[in-house]
Protein backbone atom coordinates (compact mmCIF):
# COMPACT_ATOMS: atom_id res chain seq x y z
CA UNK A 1 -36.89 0.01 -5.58
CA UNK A 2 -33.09 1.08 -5.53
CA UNK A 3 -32.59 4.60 -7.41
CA UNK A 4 -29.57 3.27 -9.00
CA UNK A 5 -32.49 0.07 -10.92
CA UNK A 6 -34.53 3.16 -11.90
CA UNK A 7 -32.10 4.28 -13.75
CA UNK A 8 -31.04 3.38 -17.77
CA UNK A 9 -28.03 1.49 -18.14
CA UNK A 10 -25.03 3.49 -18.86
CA UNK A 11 -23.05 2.96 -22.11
CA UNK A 12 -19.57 2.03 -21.49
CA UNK A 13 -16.85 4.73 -22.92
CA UNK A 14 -14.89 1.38 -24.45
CA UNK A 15 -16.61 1.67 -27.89
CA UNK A 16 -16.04 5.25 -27.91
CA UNK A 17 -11.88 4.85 -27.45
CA UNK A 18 -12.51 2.03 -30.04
CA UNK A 19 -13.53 4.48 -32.79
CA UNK A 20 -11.50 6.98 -31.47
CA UNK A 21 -8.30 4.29 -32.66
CA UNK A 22 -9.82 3.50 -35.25
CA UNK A 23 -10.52 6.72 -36.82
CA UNK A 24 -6.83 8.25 -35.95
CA UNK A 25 -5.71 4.68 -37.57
CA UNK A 26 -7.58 5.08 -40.60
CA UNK A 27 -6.39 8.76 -40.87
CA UNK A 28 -2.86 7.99 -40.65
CA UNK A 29 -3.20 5.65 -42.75
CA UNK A 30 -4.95 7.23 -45.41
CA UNK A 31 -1.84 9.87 -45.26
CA UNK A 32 0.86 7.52 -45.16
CA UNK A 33 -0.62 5.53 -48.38
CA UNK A 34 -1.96 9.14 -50.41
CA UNK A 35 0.91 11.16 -49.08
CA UNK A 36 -1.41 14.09 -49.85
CA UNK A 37 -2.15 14.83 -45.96
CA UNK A 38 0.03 14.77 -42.79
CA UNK A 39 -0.02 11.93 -40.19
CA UNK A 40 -1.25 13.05 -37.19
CA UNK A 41 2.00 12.48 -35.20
CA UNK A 42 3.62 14.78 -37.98
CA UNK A 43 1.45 17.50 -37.37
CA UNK A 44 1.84 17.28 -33.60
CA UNK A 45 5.82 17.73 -34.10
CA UNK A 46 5.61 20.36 -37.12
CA UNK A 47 3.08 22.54 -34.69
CA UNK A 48 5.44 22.18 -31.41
CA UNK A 49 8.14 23.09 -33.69
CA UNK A 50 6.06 25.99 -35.11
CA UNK A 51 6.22 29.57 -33.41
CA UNK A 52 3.00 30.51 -32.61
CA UNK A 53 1.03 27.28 -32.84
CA UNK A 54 2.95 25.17 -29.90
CA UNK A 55 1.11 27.33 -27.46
CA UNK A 56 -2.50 25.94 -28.10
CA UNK A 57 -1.26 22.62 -28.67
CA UNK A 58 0.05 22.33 -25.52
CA UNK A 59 -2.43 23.86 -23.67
CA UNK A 60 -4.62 21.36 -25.25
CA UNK A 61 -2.37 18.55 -24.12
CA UNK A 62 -2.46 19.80 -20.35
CA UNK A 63 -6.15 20.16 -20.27
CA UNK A 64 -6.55 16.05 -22.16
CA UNK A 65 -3.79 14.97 -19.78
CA UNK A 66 -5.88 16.52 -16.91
CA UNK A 67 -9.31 15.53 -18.06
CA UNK A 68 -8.10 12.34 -18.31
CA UNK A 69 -5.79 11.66 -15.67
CA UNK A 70 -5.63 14.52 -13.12
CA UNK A 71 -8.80 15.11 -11.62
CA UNK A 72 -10.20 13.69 -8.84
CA UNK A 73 -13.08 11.65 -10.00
CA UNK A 74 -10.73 9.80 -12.49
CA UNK A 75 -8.48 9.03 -10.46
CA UNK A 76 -11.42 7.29 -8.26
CA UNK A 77 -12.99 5.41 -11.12
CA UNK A 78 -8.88 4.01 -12.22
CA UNK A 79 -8.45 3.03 -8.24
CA UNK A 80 -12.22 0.93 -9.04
CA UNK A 81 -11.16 -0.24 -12.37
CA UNK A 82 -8.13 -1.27 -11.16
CA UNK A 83 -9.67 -3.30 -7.71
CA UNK A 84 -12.21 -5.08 -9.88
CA UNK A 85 -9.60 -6.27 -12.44
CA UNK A 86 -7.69 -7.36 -9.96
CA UNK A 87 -10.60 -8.93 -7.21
CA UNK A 88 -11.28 -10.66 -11.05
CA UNK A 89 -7.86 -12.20 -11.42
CA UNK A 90 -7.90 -14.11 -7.82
C-alpha cells in the first residue's frame, strides 16, 4: 500500500477563498447599504493614511503577500497548478 492511499483526502483551500469573498462581499455590502460601518477598502486607505496605524497594516500586507506568494513551497505548488491547467488545456 502507497503511504500517500493511507492517507485522508485533503480538503481543497477553494471553498475556503470562496467564503473568504463572500464574507468581505457581504461586509462591504452591508456598509455600503447601512452606511453605519466602513467598507473594508475604506478602512485600508483611512489606516495607511493614519499616523501610527499604517505601520501594522503594512507589515501585515508584507507577511499575506509573502505567505501567499513569496515562499518557496508556494511558489512550487503555482508552478504545479499552473502545468496541470495547462497539460489540461492540450
Amino acid at each position: 500500500m502507497n503511504v500517500e492511499e493511507s492517507l485522508p483526502k485533503k480538503i481543497t483551500g477553494f471553498y475556503a477563498w470562496i467564503l473568504m469573498a463572500l464574507g468581505i462581499f457581504t461586509y462591504d455590502m452591508y456598509a455600503i447599504r447601512t452606511q453605519k460601518f466602513e467598507t473594508m477598502s475604506t478602512a485600508l486607505w483611512n489606516s495607511l493614511a493614519h499616523p501610527f496605524k499604517s505601520a501594522p497594516l503594512i507589515v501585515i500586507w508584507l507577511t499575506v503577500t509573502h505567505h501567499l506568494f513569496g515562499n518557496s513551497k508556494a511558489r512550487n505548488s503555482y508552478k504545479q497548478s499552473a502545468s496541470i491547467i495547462l497539460a489540461k488545456r492540450k
